[in-house]
N, C-alpha and C. Protein backbone atom coordinates (compact mmCIF):
# COMPACT_ATOMS: atom_id res chain seq x y z
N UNK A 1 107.99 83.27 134.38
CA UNK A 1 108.27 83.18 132.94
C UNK A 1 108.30 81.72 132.51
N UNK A 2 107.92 81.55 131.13
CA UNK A 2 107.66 80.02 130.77
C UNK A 2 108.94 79.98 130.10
N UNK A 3 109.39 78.69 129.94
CA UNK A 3 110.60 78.41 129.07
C UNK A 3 110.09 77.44 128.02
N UNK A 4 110.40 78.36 126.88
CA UNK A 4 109.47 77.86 125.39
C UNK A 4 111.03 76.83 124.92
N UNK A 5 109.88 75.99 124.45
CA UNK A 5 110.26 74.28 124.53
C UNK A 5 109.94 74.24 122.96
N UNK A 6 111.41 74.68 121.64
CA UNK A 6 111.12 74.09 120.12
C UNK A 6 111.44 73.06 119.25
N UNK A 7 110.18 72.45 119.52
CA UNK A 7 110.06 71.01 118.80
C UNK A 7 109.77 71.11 117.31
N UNK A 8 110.25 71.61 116.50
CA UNK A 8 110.23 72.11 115.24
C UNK A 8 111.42 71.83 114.64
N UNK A 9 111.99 70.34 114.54
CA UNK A 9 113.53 70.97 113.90
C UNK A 9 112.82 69.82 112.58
N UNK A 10 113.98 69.91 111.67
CA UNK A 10 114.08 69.84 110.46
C UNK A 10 112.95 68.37 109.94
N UNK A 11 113.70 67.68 111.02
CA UNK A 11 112.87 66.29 110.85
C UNK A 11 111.17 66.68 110.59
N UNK A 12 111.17 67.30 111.86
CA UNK A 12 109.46 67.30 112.06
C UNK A 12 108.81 68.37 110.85
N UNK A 13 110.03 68.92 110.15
CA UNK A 13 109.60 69.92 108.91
C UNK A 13 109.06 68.84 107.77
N UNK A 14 110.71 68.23 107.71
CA UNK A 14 109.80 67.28 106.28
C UNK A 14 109.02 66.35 106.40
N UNK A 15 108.88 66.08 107.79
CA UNK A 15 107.06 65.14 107.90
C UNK A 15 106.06 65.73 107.38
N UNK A 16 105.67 66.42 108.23
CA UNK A 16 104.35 67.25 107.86
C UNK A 16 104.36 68.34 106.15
N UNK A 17 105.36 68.33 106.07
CA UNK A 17 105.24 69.42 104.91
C UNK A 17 105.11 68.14 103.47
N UNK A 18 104.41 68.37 102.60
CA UNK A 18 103.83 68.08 101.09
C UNK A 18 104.68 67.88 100.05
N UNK A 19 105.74 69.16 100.22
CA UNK A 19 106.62 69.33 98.98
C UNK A 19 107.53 69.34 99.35
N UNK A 20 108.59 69.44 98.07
CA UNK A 20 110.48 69.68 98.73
C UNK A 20 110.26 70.87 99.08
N UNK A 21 111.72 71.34 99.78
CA UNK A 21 112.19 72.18 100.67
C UNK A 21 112.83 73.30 99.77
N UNK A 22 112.01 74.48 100.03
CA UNK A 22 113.20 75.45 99.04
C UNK A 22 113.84 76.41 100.38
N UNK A 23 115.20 76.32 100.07
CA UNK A 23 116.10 76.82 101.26
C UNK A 23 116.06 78.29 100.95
N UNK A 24 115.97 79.61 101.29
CA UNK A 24 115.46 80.80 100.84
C UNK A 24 116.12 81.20 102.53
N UNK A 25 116.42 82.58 102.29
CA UNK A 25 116.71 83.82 103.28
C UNK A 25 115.13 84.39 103.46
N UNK A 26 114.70 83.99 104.66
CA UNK A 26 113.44 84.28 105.32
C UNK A 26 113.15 85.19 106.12
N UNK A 27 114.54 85.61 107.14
CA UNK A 27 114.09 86.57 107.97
C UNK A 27 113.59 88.65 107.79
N UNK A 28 113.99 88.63 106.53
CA UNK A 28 113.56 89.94 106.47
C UNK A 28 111.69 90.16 105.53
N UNK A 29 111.66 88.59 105.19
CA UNK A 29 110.18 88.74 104.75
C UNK A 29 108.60 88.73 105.75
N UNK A 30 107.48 89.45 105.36
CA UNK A 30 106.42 89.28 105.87
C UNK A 30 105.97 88.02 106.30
N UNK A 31 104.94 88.14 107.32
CA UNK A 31 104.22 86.69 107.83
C UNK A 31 103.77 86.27 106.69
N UNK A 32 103.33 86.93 105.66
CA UNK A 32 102.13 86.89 105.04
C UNK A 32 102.76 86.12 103.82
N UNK A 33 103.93 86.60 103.58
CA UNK A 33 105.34 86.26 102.22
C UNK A 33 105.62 84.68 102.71
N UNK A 34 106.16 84.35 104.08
CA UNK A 34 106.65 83.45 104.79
C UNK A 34 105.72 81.88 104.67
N UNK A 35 104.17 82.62 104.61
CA UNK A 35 103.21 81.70 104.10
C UNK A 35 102.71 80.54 103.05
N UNK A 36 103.52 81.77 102.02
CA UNK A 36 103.54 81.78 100.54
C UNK A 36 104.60 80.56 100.61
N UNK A 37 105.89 80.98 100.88
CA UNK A 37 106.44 79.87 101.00
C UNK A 37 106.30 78.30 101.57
N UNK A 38 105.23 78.88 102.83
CA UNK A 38 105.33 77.25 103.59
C UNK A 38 104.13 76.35 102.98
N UNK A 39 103.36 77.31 101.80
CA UNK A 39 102.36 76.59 100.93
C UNK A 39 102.76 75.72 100.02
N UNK A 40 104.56 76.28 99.66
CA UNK A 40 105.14 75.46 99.02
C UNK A 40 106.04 74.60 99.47
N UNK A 41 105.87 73.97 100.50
CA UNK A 41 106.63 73.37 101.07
C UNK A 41 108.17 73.88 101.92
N UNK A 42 108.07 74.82 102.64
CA UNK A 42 109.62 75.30 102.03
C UNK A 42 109.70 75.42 104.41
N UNK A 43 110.55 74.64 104.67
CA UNK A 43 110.69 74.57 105.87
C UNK A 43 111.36 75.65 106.50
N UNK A 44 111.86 76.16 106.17
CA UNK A 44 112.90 77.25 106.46
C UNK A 44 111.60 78.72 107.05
N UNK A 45 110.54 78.71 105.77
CA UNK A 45 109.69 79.72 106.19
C UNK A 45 109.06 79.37 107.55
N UNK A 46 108.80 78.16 107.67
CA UNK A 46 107.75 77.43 108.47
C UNK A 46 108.54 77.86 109.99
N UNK A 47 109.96 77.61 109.67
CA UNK A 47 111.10 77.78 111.39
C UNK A 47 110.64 79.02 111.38
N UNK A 48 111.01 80.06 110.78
CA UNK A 48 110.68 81.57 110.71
C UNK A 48 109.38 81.61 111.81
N UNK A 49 108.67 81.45 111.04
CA UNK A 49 106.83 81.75 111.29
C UNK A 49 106.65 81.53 113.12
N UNK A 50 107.95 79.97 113.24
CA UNK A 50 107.46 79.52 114.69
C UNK A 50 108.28 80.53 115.52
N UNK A 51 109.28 80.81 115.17
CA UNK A 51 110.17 81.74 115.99
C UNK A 51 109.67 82.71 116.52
N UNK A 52 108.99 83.85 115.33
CA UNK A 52 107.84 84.53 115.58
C UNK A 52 106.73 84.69 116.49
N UNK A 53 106.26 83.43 116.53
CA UNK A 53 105.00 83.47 117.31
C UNK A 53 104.86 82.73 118.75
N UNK A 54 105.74 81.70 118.14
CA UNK A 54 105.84 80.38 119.65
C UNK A 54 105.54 81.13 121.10
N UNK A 55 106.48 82.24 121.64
CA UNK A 55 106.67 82.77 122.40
C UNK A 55 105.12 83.59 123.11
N UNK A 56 104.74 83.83 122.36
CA UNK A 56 103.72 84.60 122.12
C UNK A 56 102.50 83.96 122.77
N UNK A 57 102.30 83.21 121.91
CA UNK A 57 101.31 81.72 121.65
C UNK A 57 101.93 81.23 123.17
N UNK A 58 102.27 80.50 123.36
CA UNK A 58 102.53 79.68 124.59
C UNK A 58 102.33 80.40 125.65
N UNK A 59 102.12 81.58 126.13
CA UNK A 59 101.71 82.66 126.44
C UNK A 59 100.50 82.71 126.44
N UNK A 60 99.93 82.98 125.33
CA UNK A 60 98.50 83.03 125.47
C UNK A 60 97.83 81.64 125.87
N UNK A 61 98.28 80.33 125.19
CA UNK A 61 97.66 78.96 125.95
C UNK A 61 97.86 78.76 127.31
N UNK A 62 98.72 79.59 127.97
CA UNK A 62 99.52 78.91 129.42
C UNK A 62 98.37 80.25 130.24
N UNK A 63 97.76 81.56 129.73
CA UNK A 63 96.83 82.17 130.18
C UNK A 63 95.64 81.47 129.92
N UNK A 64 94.91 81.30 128.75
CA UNK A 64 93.57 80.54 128.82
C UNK A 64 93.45 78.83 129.16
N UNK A 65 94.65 78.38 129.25
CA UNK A 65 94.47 76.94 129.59
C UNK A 65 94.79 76.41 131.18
N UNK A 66 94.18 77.03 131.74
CA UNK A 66 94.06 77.12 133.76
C UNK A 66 95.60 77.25 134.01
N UNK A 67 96.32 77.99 133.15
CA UNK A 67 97.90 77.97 133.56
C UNK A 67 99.02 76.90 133.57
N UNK A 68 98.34 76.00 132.91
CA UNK A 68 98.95 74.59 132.66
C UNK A 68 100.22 74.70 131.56
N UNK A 69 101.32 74.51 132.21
CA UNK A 69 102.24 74.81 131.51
C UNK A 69 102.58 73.59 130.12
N UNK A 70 101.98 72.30 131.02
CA UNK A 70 102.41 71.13 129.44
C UNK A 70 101.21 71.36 128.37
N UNK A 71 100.11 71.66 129.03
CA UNK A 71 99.18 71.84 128.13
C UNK A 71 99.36 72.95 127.27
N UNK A 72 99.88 74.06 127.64
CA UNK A 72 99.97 75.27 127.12
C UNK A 72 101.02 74.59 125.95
N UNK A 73 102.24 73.98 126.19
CA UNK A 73 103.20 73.57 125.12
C UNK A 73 102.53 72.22 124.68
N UNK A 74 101.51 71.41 124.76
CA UNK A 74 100.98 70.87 124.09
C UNK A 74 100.24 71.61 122.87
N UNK A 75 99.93 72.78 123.18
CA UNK A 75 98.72 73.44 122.28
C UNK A 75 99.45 73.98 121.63
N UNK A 76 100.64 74.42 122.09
CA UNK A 76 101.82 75.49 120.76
C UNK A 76 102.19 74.02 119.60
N UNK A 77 102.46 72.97 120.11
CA UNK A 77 103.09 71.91 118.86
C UNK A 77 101.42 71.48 118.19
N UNK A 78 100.20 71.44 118.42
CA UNK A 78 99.66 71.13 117.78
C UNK A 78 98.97 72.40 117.10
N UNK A 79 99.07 73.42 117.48
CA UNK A 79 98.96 74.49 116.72
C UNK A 79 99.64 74.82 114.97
N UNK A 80 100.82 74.47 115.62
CA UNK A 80 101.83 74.53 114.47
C UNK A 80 101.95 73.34 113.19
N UNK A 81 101.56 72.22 113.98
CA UNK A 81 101.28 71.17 113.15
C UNK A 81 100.00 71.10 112.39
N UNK A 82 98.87 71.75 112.95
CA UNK A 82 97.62 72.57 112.13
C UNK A 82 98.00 73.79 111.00
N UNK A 83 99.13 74.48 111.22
CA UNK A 83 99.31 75.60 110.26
C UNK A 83 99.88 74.37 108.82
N UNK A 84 100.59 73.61 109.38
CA UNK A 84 101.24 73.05 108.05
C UNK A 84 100.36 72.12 107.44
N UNK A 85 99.47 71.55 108.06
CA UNK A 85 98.49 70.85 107.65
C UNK A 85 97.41 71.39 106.92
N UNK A 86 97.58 72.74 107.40
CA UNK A 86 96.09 73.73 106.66
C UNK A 86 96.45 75.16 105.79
N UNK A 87 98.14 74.20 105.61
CA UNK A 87 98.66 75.78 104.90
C UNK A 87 98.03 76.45 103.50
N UNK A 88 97.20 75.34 103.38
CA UNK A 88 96.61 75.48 101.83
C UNK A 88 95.25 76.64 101.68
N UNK A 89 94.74 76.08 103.05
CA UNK A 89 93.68 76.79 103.35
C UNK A 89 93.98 78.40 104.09
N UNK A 90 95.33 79.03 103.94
CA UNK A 90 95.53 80.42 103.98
C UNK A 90 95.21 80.98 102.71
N UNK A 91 94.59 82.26 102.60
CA UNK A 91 93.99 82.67 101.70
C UNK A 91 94.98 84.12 101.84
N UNK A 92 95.94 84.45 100.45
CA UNK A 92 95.99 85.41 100.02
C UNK A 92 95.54 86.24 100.41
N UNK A 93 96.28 87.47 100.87
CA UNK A 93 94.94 88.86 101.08
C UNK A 93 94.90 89.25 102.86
N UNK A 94 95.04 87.79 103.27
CA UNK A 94 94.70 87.81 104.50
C UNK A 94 95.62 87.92 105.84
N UNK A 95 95.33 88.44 106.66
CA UNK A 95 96.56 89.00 107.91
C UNK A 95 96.84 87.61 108.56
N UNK A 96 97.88 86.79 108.57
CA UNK A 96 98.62 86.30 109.13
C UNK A 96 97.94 85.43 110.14
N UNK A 97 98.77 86.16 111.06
CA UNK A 97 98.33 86.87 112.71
C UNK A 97 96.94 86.36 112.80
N UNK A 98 96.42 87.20 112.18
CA UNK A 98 94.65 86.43 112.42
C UNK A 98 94.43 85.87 112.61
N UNK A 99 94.85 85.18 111.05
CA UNK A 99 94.62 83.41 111.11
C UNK A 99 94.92 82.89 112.02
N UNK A 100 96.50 83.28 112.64
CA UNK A 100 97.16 81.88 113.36
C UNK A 100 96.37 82.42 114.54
N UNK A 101 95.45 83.54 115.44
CA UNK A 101 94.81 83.31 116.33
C UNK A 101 93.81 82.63 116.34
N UNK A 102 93.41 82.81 115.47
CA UNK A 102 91.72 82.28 114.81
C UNK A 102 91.52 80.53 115.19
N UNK A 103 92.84 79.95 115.01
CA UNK A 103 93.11 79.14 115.03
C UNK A 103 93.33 78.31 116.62
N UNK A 104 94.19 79.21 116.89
CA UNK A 104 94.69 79.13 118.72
C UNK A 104 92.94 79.38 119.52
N UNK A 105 92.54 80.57 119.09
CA UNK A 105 91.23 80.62 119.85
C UNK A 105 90.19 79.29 119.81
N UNK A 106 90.03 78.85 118.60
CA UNK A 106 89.16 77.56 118.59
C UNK A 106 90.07 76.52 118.74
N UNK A 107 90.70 76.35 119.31
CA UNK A 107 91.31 75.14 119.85
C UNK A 107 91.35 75.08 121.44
N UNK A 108 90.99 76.31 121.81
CA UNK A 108 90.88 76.73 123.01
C UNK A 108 89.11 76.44 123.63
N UNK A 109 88.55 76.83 122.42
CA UNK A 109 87.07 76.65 122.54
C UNK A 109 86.65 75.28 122.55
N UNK A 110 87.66 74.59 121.60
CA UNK A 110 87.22 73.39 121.99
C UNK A 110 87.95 72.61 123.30
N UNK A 111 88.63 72.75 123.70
CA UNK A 111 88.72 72.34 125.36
C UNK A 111 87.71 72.67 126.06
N UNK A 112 87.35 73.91 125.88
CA UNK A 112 86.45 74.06 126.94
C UNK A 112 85.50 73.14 127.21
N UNK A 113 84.51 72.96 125.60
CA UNK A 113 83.69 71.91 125.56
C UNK A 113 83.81 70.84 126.30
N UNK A 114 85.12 70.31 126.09
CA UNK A 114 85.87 69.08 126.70
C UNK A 114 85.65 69.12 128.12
N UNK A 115 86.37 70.14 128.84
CA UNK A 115 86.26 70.30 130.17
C UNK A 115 85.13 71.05 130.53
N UNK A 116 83.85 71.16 129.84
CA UNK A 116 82.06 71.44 130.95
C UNK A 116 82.42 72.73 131.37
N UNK A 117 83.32 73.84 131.27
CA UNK A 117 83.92 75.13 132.07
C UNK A 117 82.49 75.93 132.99
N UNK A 118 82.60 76.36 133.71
CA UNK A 118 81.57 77.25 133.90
C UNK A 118 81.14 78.05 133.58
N UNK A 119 79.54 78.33 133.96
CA UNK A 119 78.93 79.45 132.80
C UNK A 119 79.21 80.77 133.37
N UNK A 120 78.91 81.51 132.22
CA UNK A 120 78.57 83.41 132.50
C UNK A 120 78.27 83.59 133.94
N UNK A 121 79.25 84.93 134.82
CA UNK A 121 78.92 85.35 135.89
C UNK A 121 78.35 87.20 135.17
N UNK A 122 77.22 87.17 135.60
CA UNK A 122 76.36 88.31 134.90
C UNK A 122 76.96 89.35 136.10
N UNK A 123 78.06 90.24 136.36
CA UNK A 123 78.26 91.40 137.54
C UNK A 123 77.96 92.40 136.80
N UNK A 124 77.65 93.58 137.74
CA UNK A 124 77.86 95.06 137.57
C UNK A 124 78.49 95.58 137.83
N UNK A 125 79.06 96.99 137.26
CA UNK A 125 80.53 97.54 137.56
C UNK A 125 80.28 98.62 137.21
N UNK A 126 81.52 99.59 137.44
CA UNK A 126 82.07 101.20 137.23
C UNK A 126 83.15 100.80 136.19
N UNK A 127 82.98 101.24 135.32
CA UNK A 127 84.24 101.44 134.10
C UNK A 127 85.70 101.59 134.79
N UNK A 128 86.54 100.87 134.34
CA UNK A 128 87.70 101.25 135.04
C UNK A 128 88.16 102.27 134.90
N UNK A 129 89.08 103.47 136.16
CA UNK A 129 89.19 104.31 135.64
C UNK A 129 90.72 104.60 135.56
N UNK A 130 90.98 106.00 134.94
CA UNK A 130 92.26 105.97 134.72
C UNK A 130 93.41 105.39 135.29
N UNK A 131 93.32 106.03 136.40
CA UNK A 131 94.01 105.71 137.70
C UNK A 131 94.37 104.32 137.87
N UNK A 132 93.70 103.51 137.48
CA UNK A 132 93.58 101.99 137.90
C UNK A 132 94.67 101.47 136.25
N UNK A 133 94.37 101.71 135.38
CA UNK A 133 94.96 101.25 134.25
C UNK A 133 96.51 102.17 134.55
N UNK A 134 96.71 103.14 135.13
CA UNK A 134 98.10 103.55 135.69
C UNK A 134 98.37 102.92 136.04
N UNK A 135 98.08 102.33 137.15
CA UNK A 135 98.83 101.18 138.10
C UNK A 135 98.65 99.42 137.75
N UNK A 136 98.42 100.01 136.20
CA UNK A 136 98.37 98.24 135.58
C UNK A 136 99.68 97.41 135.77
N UNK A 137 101.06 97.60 136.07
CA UNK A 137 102.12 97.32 135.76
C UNK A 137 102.46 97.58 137.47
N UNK A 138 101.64 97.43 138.55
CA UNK A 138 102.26 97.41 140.09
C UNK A 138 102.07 96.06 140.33
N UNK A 139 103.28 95.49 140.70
CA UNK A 139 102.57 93.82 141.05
C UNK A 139 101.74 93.46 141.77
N UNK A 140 101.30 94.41 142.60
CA UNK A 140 99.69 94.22 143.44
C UNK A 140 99.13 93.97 142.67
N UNK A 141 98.57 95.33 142.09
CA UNK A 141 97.65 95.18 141.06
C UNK A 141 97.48 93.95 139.86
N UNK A 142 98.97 93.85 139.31
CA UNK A 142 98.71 92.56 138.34
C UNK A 142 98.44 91.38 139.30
N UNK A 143 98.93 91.14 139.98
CA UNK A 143 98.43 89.96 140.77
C UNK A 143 96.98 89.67 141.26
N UNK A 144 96.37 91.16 141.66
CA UNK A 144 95.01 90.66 142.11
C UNK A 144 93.87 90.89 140.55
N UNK A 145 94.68 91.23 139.56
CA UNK A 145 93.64 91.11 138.36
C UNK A 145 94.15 90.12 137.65
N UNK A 146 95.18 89.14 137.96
CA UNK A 146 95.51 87.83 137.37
C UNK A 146 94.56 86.97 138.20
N UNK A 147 94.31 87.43 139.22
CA UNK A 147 93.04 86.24 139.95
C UNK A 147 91.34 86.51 139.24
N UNK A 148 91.83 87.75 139.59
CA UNK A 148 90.27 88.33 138.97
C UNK A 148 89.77 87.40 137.46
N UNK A 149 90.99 87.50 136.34
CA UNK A 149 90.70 86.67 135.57
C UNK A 149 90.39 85.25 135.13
N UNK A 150 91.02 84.85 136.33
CA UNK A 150 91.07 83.54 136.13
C UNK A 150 89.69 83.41 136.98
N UNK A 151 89.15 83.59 137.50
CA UNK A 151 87.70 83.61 137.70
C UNK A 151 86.36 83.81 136.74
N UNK A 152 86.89 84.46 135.68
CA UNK A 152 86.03 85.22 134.43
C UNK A 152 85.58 83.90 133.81
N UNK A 153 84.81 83.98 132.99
CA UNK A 153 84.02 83.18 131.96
C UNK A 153 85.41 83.06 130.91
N UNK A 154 85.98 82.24 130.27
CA UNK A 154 87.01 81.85 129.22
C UNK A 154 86.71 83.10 127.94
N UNK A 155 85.58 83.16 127.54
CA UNK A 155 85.45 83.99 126.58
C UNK A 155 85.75 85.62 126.81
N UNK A 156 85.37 85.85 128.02
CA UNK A 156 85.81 87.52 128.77
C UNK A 156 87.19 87.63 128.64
N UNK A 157 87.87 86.41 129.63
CA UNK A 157 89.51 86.35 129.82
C UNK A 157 90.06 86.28 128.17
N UNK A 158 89.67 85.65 127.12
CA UNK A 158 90.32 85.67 125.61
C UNK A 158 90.13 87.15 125.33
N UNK A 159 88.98 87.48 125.61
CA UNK A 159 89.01 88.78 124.51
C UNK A 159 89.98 90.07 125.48
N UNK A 160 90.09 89.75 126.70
CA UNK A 160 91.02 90.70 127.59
C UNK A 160 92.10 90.65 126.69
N UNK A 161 92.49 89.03 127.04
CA UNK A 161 93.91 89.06 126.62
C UNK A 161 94.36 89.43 125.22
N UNK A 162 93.72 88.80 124.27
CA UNK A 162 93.79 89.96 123.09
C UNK A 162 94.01 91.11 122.16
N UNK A 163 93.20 91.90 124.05
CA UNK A 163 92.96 93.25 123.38
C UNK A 163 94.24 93.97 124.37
N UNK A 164 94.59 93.43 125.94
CA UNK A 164 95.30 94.15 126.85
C UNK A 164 96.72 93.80 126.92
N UNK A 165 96.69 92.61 126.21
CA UNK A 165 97.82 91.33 126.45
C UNK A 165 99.06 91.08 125.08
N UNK A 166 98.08 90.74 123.89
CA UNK A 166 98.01 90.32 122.79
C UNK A 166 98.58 91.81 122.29
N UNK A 167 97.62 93.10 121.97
CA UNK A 167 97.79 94.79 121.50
C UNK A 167 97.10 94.07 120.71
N UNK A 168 96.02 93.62 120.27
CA UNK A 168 95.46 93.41 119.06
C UNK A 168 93.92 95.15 118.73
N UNK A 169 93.99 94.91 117.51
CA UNK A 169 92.99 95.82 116.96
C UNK A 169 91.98 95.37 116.99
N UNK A 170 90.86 96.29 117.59
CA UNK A 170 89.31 95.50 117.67
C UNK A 170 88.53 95.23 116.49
N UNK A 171 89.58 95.56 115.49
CA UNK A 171 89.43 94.49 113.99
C UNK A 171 89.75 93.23 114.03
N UNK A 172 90.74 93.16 114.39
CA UNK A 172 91.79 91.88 114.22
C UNK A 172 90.90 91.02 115.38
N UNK A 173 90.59 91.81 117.10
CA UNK A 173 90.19 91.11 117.67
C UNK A 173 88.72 90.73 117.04
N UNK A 174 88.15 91.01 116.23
CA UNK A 174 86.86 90.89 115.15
C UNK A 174 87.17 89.80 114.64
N UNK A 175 88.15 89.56 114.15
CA UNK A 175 88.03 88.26 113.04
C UNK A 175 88.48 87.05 113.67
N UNK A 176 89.43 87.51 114.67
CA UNK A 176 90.01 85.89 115.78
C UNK A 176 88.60 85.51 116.02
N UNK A 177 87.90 86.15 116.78
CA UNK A 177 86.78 85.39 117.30
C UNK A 177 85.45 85.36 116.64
N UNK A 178 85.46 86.00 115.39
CA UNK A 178 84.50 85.56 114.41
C UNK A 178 83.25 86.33 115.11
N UNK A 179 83.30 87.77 115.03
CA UNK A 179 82.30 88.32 115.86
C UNK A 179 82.10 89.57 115.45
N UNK A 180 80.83 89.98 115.36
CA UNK A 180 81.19 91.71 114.84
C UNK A 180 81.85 92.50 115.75
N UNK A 181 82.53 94.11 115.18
CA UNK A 181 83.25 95.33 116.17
C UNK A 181 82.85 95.78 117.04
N UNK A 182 81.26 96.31 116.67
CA UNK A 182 80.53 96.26 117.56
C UNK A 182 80.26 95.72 118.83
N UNK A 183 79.73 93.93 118.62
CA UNK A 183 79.68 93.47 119.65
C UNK A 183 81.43 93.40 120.14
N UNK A 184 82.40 93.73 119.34
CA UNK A 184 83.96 93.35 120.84
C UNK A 184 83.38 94.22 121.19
N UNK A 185 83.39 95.30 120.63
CA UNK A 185 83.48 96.70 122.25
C UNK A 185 82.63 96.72 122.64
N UNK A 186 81.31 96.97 122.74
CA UNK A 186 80.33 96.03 123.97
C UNK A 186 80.89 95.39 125.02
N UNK A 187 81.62 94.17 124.26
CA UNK A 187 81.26 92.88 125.69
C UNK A 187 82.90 93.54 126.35
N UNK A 188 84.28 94.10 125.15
CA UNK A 188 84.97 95.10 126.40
C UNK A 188 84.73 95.76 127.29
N UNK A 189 83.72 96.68 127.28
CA UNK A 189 83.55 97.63 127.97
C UNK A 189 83.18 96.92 129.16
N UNK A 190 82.07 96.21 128.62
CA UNK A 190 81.16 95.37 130.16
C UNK A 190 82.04 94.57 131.02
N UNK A 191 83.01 94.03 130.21
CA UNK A 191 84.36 93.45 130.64
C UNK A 191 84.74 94.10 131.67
N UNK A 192 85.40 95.54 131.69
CA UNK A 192 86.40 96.96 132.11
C UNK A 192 85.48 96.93 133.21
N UNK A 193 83.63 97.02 133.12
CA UNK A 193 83.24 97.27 134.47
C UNK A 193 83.10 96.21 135.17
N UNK A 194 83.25 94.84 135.00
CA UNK A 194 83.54 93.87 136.07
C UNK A 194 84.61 93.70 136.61
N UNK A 195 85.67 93.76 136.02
CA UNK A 195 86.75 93.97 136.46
C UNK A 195 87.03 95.27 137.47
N UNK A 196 86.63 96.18 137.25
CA UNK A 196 86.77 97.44 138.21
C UNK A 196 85.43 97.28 139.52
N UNK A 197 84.57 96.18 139.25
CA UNK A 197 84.04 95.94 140.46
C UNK A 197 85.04 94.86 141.30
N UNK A 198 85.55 93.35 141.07
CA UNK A 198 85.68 93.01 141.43
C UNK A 198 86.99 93.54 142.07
N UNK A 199 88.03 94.37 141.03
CA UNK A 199 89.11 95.18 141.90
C UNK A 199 88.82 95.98 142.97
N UNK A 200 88.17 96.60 143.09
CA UNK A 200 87.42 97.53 144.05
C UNK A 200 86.63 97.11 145.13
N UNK A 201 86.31 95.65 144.88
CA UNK A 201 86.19 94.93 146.23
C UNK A 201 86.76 94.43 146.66
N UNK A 202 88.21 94.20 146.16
CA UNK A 202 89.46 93.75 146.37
C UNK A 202 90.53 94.76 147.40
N UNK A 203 89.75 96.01 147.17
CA UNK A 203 91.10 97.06 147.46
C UNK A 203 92.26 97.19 146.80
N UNK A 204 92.36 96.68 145.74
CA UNK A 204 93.68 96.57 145.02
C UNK A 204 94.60 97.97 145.38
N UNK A 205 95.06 98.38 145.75
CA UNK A 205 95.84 99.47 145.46
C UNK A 205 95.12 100.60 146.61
N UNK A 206 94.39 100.05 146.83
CA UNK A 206 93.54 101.69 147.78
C UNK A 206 94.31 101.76 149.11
């Protein structure tokens, strides 16, 4: 387990934020309400928003970023310092959540660039089958498909985590990565059968 590290206090609110501070009872409102507010400067929404997600987020960077725990909490404070910087550029209408992946994912994409990652491993596979997604939660099993992943192409391992990790909707996972529905469930599926090859040459569980 990671121990989430919040560098968000008041100071670092009224840096980055534009306007004064409207002090408001935040916790029973939407991401989406919470927004509204931090468009207007209002820090209180902004603590909300991080409380929310930090956990989450640092999580998902400490999975796609080779498990690097400072990097992973490097990417949660500059994440957050991008929401307040680009709070303007949230658009009404729009899911939250999305955004703030939309966001986490290409920041992720651009490391990669950075670090040359390796290309596409093209395998063939058997769909995973029931049985195997039963025993998703045996620590064998998570352990030898936490290796399995970290072997995957970055873009396979995001959209796993996402969809297996994250509970996201293969809508939602649609708009994080800026991709049609279609193609997610495609490159899922093809996903499910590499993974059930490389488990299966693993013995995981047999």
């Amino acid at each position: 387990m990671i121990d989430l590290i919040l560098p968000l206090d008041s100071e670092f609110l009224w840096k980055y934020s534009n306007s004064r501070m409207f002090f408001s009872s935040v916790k029973k409102k939407s991401d989406e309400e919470l927004m509204s507010l931090v468009q207007l400067g209002d820090g209180d929404a902004m603590t909300e928003l991080y409380r929310r997600y930090a956990q989450k987020l640092v999580r998902y960077f400490h999975r796609m970023l080779y498990k690097n725990e400072a990097m992973a909490q490097d990417f949660l404070h500059d994440l957050f310092l991008r929401v307040i910087e680009r709070a303007d550029q949230f658009k009404q209408g729009y899911r939250f959540s999305t955004w703030l992946y939309s966001i986490a994912h290409n920041m992720c994409k651009n490391e990669y660039r950075k670090q040359a990652i390796r290309g596409r491993q093209d395998l063939e596979a058997e769909p995973l089958s029931e049985d195997l997604y039963e025993r998703f939660t045996q620590t064998e099993f998570r352990s030898a498909l936490d290796r399995m992943l970290d072997m995957m192409e970055e873009d396979d391992k995001n959209l796993f985590v996402l969809r297996h990790e994250l509970e996201m909707t293969i809508e939602e996972i649609s708009k994080v990565v800026d991709c049609p529905e279609g193609t997610v469930k495609s490159r899922l599926f093809y996903l499910k059968k590499k993974l059930a090859l490389a488990l299966i040459d693993h013995k995981v569980g047999m």
